[in-house]
N, C-alpha and C. Protein backbone atom coordinates (compact mmCIF):
# COMPACT_ATOMS: atom_id res chain seq x y z
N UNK A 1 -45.08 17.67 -25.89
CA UNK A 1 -43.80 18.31 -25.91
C UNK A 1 -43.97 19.68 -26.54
N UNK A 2 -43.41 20.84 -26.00
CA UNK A 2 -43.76 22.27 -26.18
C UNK A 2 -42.81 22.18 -27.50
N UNK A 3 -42.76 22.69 -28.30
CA UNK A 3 -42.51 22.99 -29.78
C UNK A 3 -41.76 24.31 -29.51
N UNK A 4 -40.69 24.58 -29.93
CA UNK A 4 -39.90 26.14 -30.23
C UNK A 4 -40.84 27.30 -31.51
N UNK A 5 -41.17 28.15 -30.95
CA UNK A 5 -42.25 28.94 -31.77
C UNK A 5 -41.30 29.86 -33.28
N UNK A 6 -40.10 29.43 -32.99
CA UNK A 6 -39.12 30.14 -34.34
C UNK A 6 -38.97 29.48 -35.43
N UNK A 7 -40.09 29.84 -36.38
CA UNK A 7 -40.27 29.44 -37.17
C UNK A 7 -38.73 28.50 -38.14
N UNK A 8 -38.97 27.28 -38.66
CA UNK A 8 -38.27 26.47 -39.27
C UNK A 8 -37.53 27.69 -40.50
N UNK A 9 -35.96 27.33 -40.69
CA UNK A 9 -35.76 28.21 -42.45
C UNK A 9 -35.21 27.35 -43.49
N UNK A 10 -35.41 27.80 -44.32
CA UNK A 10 -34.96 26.69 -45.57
C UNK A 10 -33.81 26.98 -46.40
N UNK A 11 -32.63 26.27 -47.15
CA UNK A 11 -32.03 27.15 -47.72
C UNK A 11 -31.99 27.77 -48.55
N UNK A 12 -31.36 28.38 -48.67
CA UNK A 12 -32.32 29.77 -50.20
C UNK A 12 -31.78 29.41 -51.68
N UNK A 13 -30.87 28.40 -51.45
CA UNK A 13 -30.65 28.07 -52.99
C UNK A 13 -29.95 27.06 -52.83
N UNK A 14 -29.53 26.42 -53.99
CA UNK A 14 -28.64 25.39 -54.49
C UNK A 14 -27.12 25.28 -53.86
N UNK A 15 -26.42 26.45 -54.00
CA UNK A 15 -25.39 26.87 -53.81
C UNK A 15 -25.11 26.92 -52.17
N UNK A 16 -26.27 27.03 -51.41
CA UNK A 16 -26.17 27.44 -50.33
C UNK A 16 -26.21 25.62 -49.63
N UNK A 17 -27.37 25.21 -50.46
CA UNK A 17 -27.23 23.32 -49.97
C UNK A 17 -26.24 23.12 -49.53
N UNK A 18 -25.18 23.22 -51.00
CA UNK A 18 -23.89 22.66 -51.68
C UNK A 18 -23.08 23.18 -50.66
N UNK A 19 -22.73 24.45 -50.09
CA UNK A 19 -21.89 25.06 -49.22
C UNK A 19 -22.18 24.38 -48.04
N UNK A 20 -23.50 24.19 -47.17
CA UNK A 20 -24.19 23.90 -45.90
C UNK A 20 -23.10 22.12 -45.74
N UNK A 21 -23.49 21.54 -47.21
CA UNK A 21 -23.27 19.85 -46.84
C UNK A 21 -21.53 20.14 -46.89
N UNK A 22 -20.94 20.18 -47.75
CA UNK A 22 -19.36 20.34 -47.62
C UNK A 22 -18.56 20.90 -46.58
N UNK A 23 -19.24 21.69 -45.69
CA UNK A 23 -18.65 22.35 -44.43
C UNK A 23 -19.26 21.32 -43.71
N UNK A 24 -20.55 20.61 -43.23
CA UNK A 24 -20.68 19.85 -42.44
C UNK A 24 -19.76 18.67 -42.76
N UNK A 25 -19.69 17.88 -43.84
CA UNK A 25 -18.66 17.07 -44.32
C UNK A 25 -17.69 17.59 -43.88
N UNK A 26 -16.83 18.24 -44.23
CA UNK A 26 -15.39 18.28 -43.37
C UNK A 26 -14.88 18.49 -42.03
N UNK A 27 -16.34 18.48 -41.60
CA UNK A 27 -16.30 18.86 -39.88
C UNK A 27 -16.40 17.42 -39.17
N UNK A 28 -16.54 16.30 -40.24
CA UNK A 28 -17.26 15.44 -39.61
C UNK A 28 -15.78 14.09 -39.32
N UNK A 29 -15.08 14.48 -38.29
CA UNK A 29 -13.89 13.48 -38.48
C UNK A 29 -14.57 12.45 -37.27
N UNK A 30 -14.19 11.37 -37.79
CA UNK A 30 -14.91 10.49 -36.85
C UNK A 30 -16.29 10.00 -36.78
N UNK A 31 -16.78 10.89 -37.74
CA UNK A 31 -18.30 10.63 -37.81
C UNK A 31 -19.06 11.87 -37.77
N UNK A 32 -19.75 12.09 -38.74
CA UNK A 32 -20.56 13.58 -39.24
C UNK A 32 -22.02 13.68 -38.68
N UNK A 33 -23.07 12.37 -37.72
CA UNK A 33 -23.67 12.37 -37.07
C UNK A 33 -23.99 13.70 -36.29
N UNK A 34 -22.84 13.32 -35.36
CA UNK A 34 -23.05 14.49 -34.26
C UNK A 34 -23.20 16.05 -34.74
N UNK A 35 -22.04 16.12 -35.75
CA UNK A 35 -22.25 17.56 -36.34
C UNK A 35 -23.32 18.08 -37.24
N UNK A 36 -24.12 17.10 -38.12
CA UNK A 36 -25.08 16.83 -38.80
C UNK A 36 -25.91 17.86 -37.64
N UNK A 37 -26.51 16.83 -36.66
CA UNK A 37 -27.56 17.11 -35.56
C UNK A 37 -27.26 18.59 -35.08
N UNK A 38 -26.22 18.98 -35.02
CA UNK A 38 -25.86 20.71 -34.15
C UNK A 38 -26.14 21.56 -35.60
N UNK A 39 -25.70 21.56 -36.72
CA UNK A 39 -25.51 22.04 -38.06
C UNK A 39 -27.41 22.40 -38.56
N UNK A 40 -27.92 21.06 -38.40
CA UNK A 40 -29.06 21.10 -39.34
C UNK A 40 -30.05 21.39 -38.30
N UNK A 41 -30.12 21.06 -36.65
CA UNK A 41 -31.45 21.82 -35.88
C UNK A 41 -30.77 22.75 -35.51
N UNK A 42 -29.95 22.96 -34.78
CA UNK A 42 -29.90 23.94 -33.99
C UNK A 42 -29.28 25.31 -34.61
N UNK A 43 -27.91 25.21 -35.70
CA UNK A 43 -27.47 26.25 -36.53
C UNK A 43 -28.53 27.11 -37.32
N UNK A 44 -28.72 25.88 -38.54
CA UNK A 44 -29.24 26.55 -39.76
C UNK A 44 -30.74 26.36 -39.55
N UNK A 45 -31.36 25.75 -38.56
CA UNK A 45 -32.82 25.18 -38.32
C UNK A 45 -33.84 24.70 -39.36
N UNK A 46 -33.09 24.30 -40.05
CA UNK A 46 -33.85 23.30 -41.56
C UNK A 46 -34.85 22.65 -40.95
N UNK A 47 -34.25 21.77 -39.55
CA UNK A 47 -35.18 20.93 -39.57
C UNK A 47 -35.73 20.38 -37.84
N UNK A 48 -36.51 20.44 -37.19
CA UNK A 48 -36.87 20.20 -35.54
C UNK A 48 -35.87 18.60 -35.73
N UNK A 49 -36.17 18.58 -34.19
CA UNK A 49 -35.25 17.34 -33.95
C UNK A 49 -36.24 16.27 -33.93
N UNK A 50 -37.46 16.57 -34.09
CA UNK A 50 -37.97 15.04 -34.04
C UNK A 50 -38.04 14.98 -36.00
N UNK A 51 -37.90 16.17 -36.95
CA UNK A 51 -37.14 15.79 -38.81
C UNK A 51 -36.09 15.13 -38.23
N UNK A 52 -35.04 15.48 -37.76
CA UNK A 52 -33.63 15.13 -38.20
C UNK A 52 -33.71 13.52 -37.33
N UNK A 53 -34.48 12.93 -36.22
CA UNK A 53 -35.13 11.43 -35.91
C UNK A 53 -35.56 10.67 -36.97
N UNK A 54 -36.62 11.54 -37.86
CA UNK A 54 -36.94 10.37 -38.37
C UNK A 54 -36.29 10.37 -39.80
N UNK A 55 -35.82 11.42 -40.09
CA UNK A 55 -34.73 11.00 -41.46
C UNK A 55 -33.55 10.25 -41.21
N UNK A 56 -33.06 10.16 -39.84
CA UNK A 56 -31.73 9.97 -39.46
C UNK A 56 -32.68 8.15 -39.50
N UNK A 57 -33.68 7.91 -38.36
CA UNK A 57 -33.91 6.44 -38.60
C UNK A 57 -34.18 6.16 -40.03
N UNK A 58 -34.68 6.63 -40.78
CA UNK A 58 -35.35 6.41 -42.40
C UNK A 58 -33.30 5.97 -43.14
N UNK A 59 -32.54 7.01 -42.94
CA UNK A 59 -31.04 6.40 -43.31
C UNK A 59 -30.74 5.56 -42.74
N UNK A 60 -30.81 5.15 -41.46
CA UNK A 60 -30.08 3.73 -40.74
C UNK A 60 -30.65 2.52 -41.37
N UNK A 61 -32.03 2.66 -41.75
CA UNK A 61 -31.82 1.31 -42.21
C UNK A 61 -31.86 0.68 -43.73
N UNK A 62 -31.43 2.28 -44.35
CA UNK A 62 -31.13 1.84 -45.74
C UNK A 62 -30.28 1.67 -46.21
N UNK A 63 -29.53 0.93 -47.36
CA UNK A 63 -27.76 0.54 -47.68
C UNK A 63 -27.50 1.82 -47.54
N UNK A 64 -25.90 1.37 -47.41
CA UNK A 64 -25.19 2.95 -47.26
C UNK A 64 -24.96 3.64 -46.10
N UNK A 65 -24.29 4.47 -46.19
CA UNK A 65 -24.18 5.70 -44.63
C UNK A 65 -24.95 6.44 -44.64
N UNK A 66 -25.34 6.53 -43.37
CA UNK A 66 -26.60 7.19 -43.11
C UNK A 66 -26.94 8.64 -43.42
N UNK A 67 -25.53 9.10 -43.21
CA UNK A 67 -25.68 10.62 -43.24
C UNK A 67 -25.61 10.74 -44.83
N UNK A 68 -24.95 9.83 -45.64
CA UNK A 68 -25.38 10.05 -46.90
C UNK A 68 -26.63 10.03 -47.39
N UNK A 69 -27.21 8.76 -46.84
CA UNK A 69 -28.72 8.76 -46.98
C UNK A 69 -29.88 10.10 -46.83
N UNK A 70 -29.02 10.65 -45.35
CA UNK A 70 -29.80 11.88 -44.91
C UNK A 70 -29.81 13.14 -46.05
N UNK A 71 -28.56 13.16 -46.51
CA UNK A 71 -28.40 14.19 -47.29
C UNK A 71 -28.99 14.37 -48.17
N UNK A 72 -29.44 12.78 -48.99
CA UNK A 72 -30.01 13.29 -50.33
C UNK A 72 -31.48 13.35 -49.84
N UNK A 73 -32.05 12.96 -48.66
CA UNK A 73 -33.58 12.95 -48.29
C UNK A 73 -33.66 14.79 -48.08
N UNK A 74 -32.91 15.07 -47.34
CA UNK A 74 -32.68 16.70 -46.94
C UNK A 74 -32.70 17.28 -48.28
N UNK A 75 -31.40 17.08 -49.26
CA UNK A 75 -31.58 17.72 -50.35
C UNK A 75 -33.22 17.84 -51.42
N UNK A 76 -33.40 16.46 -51.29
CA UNK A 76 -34.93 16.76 -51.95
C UNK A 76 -36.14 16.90 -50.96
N UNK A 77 -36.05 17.49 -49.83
CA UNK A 77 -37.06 17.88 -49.28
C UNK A 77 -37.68 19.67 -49.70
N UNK A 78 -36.12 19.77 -49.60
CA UNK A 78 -36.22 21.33 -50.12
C UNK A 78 -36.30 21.75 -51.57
N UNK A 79 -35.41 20.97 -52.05
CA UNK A 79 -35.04 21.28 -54.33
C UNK A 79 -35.77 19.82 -55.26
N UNK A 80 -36.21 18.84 -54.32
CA UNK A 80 -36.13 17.94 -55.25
C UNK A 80 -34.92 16.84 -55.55
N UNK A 81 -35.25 16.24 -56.86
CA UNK A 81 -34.13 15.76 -57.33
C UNK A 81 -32.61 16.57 -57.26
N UNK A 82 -33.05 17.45 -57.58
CA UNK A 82 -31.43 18.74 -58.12
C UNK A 82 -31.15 18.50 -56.49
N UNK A 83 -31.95 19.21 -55.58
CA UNK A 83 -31.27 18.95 -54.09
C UNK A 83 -30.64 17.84 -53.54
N UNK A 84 -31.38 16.59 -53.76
CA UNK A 84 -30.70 15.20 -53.38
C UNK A 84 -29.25 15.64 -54.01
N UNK A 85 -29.10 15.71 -55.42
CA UNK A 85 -27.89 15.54 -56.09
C UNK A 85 -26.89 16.19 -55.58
N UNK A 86 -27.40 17.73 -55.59
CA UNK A 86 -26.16 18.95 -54.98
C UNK A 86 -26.08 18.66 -53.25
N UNK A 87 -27.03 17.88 -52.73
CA UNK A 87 -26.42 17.89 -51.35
C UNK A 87 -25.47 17.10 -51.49
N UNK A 88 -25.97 15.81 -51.97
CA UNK A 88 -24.71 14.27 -51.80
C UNK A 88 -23.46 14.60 -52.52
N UNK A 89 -23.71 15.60 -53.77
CA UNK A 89 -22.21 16.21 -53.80
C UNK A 89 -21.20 17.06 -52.97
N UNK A 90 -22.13 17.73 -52.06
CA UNK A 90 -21.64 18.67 -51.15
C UNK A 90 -21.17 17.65 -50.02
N UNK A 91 -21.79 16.90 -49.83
CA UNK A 91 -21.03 15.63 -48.68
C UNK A 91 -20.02 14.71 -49.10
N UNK A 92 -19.91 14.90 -50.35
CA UNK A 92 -18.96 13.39 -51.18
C UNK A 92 -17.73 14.11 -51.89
N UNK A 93 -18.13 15.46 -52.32
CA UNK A 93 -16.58 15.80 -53.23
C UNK A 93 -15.23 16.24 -52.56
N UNK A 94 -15.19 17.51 -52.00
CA UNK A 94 -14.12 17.53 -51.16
C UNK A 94 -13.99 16.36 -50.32
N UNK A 95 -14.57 16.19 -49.40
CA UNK A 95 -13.93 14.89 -48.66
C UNK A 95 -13.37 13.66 -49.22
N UNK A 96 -13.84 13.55 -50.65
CA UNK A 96 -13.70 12.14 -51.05
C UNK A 96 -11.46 12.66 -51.63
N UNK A 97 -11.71 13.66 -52.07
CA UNK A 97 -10.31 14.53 -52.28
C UNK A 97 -9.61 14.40 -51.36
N UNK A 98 -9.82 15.02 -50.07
CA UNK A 98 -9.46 14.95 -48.70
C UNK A 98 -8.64 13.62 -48.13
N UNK A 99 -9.83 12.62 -48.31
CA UNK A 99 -9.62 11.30 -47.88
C UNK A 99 -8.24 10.51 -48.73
N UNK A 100 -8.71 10.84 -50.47
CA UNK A 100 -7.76 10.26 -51.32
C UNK A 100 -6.20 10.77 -50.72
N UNK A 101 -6.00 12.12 -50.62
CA UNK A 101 -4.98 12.78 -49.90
C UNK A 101 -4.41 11.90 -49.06
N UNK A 102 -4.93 12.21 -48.04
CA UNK A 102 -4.69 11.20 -46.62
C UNK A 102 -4.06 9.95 -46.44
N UNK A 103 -4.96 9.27 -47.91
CA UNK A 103 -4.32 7.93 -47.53
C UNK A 103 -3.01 7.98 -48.55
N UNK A 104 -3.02 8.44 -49.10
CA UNK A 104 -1.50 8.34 -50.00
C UNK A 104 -0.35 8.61 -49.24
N UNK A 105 -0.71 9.99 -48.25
CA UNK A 105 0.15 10.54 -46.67
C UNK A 105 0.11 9.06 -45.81
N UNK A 106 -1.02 8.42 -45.42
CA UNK A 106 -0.69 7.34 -44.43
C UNK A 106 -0.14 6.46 -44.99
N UNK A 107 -0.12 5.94 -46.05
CA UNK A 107 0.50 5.04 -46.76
C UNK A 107 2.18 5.09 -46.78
N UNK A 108 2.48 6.32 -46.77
CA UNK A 108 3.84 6.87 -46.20
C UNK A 108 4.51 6.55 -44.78
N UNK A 109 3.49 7.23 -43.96
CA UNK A 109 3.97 7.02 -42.47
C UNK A 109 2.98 5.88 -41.44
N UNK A 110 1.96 5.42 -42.55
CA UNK A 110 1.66 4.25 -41.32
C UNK A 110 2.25 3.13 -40.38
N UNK A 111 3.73 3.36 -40.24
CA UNK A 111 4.34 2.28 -39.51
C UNK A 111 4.61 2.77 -38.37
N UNK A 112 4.42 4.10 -38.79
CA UNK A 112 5.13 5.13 -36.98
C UNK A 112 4.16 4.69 -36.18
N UNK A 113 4.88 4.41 -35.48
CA UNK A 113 3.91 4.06 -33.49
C UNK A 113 3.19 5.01 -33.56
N UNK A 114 3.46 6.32 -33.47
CA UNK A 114 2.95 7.93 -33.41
C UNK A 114 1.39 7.69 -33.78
N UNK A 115 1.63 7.33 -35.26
CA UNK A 115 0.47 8.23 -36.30
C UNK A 115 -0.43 6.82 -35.61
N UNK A 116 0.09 5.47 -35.55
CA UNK A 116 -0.96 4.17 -35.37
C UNK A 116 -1.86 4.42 -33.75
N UNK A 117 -0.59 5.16 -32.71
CA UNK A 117 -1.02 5.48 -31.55
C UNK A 117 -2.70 6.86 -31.76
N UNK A 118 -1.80 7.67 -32.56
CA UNK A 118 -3.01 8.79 -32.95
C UNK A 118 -4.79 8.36 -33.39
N UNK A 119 -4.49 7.62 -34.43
CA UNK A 119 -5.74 6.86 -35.23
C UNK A 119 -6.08 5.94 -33.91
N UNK A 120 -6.00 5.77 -32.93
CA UNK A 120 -6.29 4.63 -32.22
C UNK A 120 -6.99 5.05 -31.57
N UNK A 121 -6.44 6.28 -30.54
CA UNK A 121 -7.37 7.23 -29.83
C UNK A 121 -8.27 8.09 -30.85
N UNK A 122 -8.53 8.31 -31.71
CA UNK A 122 -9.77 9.21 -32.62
C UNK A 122 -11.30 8.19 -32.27
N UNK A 123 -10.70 6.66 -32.37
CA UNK A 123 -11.57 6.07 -31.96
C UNK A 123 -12.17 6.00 -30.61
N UNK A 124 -12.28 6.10 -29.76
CA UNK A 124 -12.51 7.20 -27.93
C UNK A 124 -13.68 8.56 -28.71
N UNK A 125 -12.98 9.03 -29.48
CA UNK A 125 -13.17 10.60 -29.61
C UNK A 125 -14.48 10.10 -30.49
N UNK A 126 -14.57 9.39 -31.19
CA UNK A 126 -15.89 8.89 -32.33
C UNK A 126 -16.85 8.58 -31.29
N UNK A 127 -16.72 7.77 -30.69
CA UNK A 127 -17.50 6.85 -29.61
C UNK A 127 -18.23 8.06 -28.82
N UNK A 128 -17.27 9.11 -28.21
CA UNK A 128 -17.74 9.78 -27.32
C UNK A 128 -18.76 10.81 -28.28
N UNK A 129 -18.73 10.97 -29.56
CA UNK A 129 -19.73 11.95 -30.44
C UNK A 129 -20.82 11.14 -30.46
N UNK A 130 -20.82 10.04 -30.69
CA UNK A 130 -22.31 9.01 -30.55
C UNK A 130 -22.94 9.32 -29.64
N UNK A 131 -22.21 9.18 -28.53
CA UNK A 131 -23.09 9.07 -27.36
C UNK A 131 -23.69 10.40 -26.94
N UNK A 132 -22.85 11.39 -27.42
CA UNK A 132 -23.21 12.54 -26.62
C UNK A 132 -24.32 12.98 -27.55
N UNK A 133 -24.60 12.95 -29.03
CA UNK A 133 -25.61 13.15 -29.91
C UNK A 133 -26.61 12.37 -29.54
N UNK A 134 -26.94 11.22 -28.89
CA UNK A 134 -27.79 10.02 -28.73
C UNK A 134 -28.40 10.57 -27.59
N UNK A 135 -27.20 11.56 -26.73
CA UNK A 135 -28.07 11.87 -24.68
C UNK A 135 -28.81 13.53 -25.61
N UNK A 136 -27.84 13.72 -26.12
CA UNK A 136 -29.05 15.30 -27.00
C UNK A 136 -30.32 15.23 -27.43
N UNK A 137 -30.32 13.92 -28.08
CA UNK A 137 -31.38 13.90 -28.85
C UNK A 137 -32.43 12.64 -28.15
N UNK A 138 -32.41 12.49 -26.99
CA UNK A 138 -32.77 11.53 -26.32
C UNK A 138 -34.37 12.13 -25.57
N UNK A 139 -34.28 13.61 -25.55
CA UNK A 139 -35.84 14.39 -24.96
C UNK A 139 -36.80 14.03 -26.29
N UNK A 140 -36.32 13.65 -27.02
CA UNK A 140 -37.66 13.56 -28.40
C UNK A 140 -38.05 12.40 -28.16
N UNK A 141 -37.76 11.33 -27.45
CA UNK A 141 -38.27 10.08 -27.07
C UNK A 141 -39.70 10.20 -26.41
N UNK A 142 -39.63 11.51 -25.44
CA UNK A 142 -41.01 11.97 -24.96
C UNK A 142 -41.81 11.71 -25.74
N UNK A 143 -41.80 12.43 -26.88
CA UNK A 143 -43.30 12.72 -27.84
C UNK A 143 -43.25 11.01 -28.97
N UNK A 144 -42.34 10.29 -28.51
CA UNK A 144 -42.49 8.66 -29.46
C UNK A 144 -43.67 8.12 -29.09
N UNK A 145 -44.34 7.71 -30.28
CA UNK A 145 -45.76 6.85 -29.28
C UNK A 145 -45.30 5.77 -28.73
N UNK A 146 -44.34 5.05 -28.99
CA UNK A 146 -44.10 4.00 -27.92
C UNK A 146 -44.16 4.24 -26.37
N UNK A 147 -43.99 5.72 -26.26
CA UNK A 147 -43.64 6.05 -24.99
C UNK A 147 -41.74 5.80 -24.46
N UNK A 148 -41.51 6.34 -23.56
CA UNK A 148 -40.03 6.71 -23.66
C UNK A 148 -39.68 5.44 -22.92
N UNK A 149 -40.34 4.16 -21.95
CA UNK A 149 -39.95 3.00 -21.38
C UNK A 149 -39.48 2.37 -22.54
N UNK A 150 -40.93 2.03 -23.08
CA UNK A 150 -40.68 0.81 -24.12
C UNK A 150 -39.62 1.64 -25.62
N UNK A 151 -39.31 2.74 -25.56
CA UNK A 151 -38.19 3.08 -27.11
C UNK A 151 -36.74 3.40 -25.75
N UNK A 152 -36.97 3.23 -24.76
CA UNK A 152 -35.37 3.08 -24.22
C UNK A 152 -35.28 1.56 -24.01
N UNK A 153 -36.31 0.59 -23.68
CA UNK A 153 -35.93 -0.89 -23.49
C UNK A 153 -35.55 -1.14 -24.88
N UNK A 154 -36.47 -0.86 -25.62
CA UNK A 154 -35.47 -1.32 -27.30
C UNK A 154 -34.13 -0.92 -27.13
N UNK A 155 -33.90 0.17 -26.88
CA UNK A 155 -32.34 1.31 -27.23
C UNK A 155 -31.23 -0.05 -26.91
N UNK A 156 -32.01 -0.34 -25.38
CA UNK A 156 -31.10 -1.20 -24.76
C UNK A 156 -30.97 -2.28 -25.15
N UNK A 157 -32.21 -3.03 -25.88
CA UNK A 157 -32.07 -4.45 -26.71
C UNK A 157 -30.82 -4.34 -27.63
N UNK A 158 -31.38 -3.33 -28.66
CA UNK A 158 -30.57 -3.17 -29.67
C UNK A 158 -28.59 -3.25 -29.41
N UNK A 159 -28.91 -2.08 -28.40
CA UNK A 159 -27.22 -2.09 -27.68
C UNK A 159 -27.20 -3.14 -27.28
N UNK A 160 -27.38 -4.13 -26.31
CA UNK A 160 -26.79 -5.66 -26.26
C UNK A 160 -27.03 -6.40 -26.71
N UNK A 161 -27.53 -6.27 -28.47
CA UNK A 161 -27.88 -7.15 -29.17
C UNK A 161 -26.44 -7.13 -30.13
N UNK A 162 -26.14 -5.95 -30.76
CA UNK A 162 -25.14 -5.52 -31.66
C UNK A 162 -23.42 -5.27 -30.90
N UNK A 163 -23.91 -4.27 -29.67
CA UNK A 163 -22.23 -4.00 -28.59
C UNK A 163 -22.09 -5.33 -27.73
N UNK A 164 -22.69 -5.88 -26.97
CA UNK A 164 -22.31 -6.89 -26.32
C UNK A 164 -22.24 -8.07 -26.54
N UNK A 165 -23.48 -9.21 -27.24
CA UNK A 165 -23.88 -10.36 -27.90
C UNK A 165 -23.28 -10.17 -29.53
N UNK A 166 -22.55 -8.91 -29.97
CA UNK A 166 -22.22 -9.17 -30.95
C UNK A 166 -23.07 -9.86 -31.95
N UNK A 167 -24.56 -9.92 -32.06
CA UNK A 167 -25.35 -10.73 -33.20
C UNK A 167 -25.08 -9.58 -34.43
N UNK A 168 -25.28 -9.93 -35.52
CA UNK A 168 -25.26 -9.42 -36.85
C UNK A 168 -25.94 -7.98 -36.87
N UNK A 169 -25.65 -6.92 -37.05
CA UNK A 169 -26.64 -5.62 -37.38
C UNK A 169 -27.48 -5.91 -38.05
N UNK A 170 -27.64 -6.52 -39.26
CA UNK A 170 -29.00 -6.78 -40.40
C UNK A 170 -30.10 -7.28 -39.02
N UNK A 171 -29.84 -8.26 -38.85
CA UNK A 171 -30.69 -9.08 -38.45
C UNK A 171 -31.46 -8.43 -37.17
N UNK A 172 -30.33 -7.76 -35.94
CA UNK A 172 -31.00 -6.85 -35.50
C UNK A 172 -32.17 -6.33 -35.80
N UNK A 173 -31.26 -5.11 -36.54
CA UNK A 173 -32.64 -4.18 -36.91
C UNK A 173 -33.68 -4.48 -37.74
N UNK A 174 -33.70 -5.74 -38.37
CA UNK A 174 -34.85 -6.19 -39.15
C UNK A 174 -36.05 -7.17 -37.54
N UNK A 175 -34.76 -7.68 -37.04
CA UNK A 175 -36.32 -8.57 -35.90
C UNK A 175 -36.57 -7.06 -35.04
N UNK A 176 -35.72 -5.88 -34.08
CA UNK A 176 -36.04 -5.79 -33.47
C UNK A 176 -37.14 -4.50 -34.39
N UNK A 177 -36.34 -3.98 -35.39
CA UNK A 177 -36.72 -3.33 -35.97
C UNK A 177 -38.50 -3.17 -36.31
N UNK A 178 -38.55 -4.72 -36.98
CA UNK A 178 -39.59 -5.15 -37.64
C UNK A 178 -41.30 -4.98 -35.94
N UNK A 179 -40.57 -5.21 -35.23
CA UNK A 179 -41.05 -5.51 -33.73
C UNK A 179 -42.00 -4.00 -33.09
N UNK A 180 -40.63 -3.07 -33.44
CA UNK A 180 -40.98 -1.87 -32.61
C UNK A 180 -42.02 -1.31 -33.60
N UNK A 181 -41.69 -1.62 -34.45
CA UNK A 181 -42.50 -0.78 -35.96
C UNK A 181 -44.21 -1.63 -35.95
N UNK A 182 -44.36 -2.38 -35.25
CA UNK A 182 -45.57 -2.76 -35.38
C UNK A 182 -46.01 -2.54 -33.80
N UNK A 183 -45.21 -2.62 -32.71
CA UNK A 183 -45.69 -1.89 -31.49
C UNK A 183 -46.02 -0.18 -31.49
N UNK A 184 -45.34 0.76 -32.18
CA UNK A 184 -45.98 1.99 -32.49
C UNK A 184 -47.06 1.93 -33.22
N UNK A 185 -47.33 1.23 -34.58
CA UNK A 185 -48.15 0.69 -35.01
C UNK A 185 -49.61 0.91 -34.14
N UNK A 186 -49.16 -0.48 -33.14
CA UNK A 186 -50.77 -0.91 -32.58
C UNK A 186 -50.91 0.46 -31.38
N UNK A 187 -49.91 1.15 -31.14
CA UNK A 187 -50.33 1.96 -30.18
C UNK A 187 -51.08 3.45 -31.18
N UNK A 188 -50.59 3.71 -32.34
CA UNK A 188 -50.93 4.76 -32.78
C UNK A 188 -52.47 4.08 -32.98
N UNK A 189 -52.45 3.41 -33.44
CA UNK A 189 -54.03 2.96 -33.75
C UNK A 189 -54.80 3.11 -32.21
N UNK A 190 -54.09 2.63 -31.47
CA UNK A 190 -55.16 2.24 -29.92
C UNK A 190 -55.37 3.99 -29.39
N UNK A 191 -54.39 4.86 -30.19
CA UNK A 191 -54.76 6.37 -29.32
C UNK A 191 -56.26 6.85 -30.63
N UNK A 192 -55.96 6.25 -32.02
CA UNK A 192 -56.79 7.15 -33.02
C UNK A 192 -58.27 6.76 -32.43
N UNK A 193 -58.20 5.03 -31.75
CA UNK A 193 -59.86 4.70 -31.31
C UNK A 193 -60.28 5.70 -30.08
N UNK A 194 -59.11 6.00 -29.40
CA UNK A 194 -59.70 6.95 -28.34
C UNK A 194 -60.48 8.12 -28.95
C-alpha cells in the first residue's frame, strides 16, 4: 500500500491537545468515532490510518469507550502521562457539562412526542456514521496480514455474531477476537520464514 509522502505533525503543545480533544468531543453527537477518524488523519494528520486502526482496535477491547481509550493512548504518544491526562480532559470536561445540561432540559420535556420522535431518529444518523467511517477506513484492510478475505470474513462473523445472533459482545470479541489474533500471528511468522 503506497504511503502519503506528507510527512505526519504532532501537536505543539498541551494546550493545543486540550483544544484538538474538546472540539472533537463536541462534534461528536451520536458518536465521536467518525469525527475522531476525519479530525486525527486527515485534518490535523497526527496519525496514518493504519495509527488511528490499531489504537482504535487497542480501545475496543479495553473497559470503557473507545474513543476515551483512544484519547489517553494519543495523549501519551505525544506528552506522556501529562498528554493522556490533558487529552481525556479535553474529551470529558465540556461535554460532561454539556450532557449534565441536557439532561436536566430533557428531564423537562421528555414526554413531548416531538423531542422522543427527534432522539429516535439521531439513532439512523449514529448508525449511518459507523458505517460510513468503517467503508473509509476499510482500504487499510489491504496492508492487514490476514489479508483483506479472511479480516472481511471475520468483519462479517463478528457482525452476525453481535447484530443478528445477538450473542454477548465480551464473548465475541474474546473467541473471535482471541482467533484472528493468532491467525495474523501464524501468518506474520509464515511471511518472516520466507
Amino acid at each position: 500500500m503506497a504511503q502519503d509522502p506528507t510527512p505526519l505533525a504532532r501537536p505543539g503543545s498541551l494546550t493545543e491537545l486540550f483544544t484538538a480533544f474538546t472540539l472533537l468531543a463536541l462534534q461528536g453527537f451520536g458518536g465521536v468515532l467518525a469525527v475522531a477518524q476525519r479530525v486525527l488523519v486527515e485534518e490535523r494528520r497526527w496519525l496514518t490510518r493504519d495509527d488511528f486502526i490499531e489504537i482504535l482496535a487497542i480501545g475496543q477491547v479495553l473497559p470503557g469507550p473507545n474513543v476515551v481509550n483512544m484519547s489517553l493512548m494519543i495523549g501519551d504518544r505525544f506528552f506522556g502521562w501529562r498528554g493522556a491526562a490533558v487529552a481525556l480532559a479535553g474529551m470529558m470536561c465540556v461535554p460532561t457539562v454539556l450532557v449534565l445540561i441536557l439532561a436536566a432540559i430533557y428531564m423537562h420535556y421528555a414526554a413531548d412526542p416531538a423531542v422522543a420522535g427527534a432522539l429516535k431518529g439521531m439513532g439512523a444518523v449514529a448508525a449511518g456514521m459507523i458505517v460510513g467511517t468503517a467503508l473509509k477506513l476499510a482500504p487499510v484492510l489491504r496492508g492487514n496480514p490476514m489479508g483483506r478475505p479472511a479480516s472481511l470474513a471475520i468483519a462479517a462473523i463478528v457482525f452476525a455474531g453481535i447484530a443478528l445472533l445477538r450473542w454477548p459482545l465480551l464473548r465475541v470479541l474474546l473467541v473471535v477476537g482471541v482467533l484472528a489474533c493468532a491467525f495474523a500471528w501464524m501468518r506474520l511468522r509464515a511471511q518472516d520464514a520466507w
